[in-house]
Protein backbone atom coordinates (compact mmCIF):
# COMPACT_ATOMS: atom_id res chain seq x y z
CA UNK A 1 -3.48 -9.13 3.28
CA UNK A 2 -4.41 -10.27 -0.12
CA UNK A 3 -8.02 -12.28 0.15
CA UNK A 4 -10.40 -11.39 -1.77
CA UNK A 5 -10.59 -11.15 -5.39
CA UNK A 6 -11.55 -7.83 -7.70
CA UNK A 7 -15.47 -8.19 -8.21
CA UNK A 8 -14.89 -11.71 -7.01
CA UNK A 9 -16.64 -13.15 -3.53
CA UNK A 10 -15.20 -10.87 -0.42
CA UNK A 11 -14.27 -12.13 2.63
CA UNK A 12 -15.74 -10.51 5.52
CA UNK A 13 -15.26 -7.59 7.15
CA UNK A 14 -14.80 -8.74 10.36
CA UNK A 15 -12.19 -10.89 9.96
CA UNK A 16 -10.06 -11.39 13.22
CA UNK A 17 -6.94 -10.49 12.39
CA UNK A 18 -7.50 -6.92 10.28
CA UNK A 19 -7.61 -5.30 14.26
CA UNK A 20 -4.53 -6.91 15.09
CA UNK A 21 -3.33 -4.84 11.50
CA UNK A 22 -4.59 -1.49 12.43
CA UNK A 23 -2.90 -2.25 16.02
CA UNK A 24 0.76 -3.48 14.53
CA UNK A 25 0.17 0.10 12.15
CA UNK A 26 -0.04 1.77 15.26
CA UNK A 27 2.87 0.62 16.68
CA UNK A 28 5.25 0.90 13.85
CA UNK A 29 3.91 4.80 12.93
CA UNK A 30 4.86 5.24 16.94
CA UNK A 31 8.10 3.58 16.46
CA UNK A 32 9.40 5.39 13.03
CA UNK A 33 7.76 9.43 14.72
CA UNK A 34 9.30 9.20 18.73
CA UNK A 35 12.56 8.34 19.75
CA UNK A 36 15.08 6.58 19.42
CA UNK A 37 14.27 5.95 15.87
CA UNK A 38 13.01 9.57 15.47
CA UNK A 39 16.70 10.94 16.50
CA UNK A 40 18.68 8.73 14.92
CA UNK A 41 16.85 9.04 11.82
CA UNK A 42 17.79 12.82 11.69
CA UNK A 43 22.17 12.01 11.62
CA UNK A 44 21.71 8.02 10.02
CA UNK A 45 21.33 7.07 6.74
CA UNK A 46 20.38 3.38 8.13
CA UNK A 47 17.37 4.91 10.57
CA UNK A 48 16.16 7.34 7.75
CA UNK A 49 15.97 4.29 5.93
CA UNK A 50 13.78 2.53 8.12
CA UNK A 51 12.20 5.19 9.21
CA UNK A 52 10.79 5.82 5.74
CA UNK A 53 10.20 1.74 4.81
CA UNK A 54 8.11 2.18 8.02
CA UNK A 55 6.14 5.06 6.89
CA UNK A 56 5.59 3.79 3.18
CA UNK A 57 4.92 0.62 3.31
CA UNK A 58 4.20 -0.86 6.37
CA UNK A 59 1.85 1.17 7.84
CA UNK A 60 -0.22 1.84 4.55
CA UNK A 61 0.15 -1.70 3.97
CA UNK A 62 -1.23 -2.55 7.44
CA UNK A 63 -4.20 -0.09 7.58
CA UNK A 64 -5.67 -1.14 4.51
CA UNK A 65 -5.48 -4.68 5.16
CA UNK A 66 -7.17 -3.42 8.52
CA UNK A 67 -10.06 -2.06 6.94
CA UNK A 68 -10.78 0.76 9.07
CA UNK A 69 -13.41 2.33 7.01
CA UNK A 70 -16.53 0.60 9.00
CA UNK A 71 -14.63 1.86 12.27
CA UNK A 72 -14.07 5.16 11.39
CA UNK A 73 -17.54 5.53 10.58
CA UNK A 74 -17.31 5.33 6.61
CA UNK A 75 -18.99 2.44 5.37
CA UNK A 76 -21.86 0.22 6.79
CA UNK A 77 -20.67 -2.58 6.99
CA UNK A 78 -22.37 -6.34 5.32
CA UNK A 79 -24.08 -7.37 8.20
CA UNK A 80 -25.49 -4.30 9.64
CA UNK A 81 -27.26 -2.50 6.34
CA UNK A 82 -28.20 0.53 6.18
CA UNK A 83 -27.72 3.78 3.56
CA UNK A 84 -24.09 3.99 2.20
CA UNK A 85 -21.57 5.74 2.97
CA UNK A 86 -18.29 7.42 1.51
CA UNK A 87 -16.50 3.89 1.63
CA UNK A 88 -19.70 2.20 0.08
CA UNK A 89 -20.19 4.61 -2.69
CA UNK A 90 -16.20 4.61 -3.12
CA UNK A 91 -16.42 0.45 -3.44
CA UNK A 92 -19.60 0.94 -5.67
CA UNK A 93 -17.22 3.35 -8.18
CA UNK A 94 -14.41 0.89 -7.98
CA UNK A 95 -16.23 -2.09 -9.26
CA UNK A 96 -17.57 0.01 -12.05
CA UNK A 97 -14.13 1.32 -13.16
CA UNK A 98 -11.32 -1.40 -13.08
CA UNK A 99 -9.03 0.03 -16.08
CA UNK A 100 -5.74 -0.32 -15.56
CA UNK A 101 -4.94 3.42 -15.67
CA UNK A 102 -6.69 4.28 -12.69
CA UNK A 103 -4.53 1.64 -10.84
CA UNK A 104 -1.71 2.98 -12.61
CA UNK A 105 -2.38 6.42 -11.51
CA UNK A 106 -2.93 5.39 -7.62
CA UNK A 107 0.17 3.74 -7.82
CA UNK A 108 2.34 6.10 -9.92
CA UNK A 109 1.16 9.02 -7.23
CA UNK A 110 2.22 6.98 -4.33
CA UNK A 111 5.78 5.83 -6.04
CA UNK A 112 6.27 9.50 -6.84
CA UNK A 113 5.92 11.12 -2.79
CA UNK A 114 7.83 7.68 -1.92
CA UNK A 115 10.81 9.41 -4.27
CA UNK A 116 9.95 13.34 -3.30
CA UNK A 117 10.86 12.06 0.32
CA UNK A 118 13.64 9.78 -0.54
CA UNK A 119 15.49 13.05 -2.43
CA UNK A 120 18.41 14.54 -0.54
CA UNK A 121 16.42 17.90 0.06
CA UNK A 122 13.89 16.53 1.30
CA UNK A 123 16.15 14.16 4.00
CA UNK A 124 18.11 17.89 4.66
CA UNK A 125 14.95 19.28 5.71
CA UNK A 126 13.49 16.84 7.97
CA UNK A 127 17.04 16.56 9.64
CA UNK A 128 17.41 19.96 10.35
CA UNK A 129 14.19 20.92 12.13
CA UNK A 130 12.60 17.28 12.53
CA UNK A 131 8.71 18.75 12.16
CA UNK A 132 8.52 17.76 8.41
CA UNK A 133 9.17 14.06 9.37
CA UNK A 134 4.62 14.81 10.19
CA UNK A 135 4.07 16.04 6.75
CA UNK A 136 6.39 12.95 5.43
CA UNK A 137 3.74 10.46 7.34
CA UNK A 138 0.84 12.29 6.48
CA UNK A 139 1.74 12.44 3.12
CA UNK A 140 2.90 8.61 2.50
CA UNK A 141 0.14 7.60 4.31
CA UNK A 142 -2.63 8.75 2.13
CA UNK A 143 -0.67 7.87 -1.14
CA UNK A 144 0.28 4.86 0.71
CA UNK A 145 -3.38 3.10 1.44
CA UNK A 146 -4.21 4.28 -1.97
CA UNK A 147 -1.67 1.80 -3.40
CA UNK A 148 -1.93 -0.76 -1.35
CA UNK A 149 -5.99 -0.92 -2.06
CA UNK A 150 -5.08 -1.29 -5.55
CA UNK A 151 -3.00 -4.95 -3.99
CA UNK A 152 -5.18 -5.88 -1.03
CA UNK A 153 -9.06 -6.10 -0.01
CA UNK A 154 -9.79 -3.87 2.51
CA UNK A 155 -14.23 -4.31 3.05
CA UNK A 156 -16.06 -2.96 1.48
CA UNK A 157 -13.32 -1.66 -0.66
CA UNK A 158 -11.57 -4.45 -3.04
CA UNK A 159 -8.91 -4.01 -5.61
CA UNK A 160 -9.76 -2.75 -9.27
CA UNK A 161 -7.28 -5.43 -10.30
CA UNK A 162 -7.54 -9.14 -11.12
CA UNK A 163 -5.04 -11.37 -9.21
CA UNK A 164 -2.41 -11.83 -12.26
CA UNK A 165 -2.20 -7.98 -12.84
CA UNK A 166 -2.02 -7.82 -8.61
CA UNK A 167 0.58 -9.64 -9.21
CA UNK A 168 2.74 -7.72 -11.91
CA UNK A 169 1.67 -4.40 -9.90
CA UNK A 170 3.27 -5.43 -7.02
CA UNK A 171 6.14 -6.44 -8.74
CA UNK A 172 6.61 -3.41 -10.28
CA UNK A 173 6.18 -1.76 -7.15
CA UNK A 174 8.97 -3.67 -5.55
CA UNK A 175 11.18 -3.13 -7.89
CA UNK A 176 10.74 0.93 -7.90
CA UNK A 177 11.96 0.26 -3.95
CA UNK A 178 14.60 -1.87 -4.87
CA UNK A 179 16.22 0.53 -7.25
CA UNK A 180 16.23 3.33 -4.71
CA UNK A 181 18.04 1.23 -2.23
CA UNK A 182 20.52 0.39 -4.68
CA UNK A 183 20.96 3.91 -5.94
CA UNK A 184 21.94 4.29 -2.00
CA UNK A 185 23.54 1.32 -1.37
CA UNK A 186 26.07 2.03 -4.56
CA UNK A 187 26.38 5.78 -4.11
CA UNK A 188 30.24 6.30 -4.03
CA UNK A 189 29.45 9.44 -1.93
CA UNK A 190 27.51 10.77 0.39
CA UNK A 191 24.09 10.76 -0.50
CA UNK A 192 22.64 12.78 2.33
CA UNK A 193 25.32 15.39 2.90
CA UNK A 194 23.81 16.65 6.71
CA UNK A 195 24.68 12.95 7.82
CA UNK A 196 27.86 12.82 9.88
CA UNK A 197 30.17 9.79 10.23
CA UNK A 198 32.71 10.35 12.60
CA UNK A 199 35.86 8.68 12.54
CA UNK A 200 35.95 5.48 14.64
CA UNK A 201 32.35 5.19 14.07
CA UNK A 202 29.85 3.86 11.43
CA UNK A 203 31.61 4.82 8.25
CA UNK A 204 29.72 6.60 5.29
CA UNK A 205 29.81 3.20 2.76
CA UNK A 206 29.12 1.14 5.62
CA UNK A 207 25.99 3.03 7.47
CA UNK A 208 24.75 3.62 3.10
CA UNK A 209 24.70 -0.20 2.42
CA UNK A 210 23.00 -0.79 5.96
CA UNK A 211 20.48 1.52 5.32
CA UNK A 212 20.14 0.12 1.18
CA UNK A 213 20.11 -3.48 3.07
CA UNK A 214 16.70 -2.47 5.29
CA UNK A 215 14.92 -0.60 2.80
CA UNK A 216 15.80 -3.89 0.39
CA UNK A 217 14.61 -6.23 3.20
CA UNK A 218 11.33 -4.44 4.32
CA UNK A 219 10.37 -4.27 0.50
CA UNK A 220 10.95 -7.30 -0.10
CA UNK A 221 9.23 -9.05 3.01
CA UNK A 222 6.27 -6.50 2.20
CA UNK A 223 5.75 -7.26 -1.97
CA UNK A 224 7.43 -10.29 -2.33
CA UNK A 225 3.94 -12.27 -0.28
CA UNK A 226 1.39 -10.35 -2.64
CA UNK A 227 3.15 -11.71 -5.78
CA UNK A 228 3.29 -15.41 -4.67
CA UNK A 229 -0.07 -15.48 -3.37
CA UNK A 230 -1.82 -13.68 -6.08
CA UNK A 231 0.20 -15.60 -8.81
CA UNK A 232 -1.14 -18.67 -6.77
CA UNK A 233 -4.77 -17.46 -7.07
CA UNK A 234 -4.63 -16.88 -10.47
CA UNK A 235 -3.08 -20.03 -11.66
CA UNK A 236 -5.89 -21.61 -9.43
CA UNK A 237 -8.45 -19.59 -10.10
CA UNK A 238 -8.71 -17.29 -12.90
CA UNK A 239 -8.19 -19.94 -15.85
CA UNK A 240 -12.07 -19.34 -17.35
CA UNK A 241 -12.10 -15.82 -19.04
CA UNK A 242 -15.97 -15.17 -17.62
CA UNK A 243 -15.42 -15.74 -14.36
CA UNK A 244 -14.79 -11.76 -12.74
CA UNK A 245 -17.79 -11.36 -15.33
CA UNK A 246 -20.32 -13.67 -13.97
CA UNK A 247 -18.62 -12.89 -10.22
CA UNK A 248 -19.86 -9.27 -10.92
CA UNK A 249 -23.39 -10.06 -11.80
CA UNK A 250 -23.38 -11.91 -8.79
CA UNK A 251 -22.54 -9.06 -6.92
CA UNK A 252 -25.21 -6.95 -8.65
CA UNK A 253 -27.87 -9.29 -7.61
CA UNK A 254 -26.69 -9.66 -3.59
CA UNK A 255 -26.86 -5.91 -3.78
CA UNK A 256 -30.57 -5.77 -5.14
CA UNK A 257 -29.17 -3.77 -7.87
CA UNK A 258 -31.20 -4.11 -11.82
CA UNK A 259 -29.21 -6.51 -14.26
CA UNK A 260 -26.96 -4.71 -16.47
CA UNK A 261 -29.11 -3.94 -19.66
CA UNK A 262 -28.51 -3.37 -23.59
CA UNK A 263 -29.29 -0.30 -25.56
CA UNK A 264 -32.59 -1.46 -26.17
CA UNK A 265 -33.26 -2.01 -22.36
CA UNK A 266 -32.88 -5.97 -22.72
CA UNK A 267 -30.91 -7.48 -20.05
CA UNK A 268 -27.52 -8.30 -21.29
CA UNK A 269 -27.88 -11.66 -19.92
């Protein structure tokens, strides 16, 4: 999930494994919305758990690293041509605004629903009448892709992001989901109060530090790969200063795009 390099040379968009992402996706959004997970997830603190690692960051993660957008009809795609489209105007905007505060922004929205849904009420709700558990998908999968294109390429779209801030973002990232499973995990009560633990069951502590365990685990095995390998990159890569610079010109040219130019109209080469 993390080839490709901010305004540096893409990998293709028809890589064989991004349909085998979008097909996993599929398969885990199926697994956290019917049963059993579904039920469980409205009386268990362990299967809300997973049912919202699930909807936050697998399946974004998946369906952006799947690249849908030529599928679904948004963007051209390299080898066909043709007039742009929403995902090809979208790239076109990314590559021309990489500040960090528009990553920031992406990420900070997504963070934000991930901790709306994680809040007690929220939980309540969806366990009493089970319907909201649609918006909750809906919801984290939209912020959700929007994150995870600021960590991954996704053709045409590629992050705003260098690999060394990839990196730190992710980081960051992981860490917001690691603190929420602890908050969980070392609750001394109960954190969702409409969860029942029977006696002779799965206690209160016990089904809590389960559920802090998962959301810990599926973090971790999400994040934890886009750090290394974009840490990697960099330290390989990214030692020369002009090299996203003169990758971007590059990218102007294969596009048939006119060199960037000065104030007097001289090319800034």
């Amino acid at each position: 999930m993390t080839d490709g390099a901010a305004g540096g040379r893409p990998l293709g968009d028809a890589a064989p494994w991004r349909p085998w992402c979008l097909l996993v996706a599929l398969l885990a959004a199926l697994f956290a919305l019917v049963p059993p997970l579904f039920t469980v997830a409205r009386h268990a603190d362990y299967a809300a758990a997973l049912q919202l690692a699930l909807l936050a960051i697998v399946v974004p993660g998946l369906v952006a690293a799947g690249a849908p957008w030529q599928r679904l009809g948004l963007a051209v795609g390299s080898s066909t041509g043709g007039r742009a489209r929403w995902a090809d105007r979208l790239a076109d905007g990314r590559r021309r605004h990489r500040e960090l505060p528009r990553s920031l922004a992406f990420i900070g929205c997504d963070l934000l629903a991930v901790v709306v849904w994680h809040s007690p009420r929220a939980v309540q709700a969806v366990g009493r009448s089970g319907w909201p558990v649609l918006l909750e998908a809906l919801t984290l999968l939209v912020f959700g892709v929007g994150l995870w294109l600021e960590l991954v390429h996704s053709p045409p779209l590629a992050p705003r992001s260098g690999h060394f801030r990839r990196a730190v973002l992710a980081a960051v990232v992981m860490w917001v989901f690691w603190i929420l499973a602890y908050i969980l995990g070392m609750s001394q009560h109960d954190f969702y109060s409409n969860f029942s633990h029977a006696a002779g069951g799965l206690s209160q502590a016990a089904d809590q530090q389960i559920a802090a365990a998962l959301s810990w685990f599926v973090a971790a095995v999400a994040f934890i790969p886009v750090v290394f390998w974009n840490a990697v990159m960099w330290l390989k890569t990214e030692d020369d200063p002009d090299t996203e610079l003169m990758a971007l010109l590059r990218a102007e040219r294969r596009r048939g795009t006119p060199p960037l130019t000065g104030g007097d109209g001289r090319s800034a080469r």
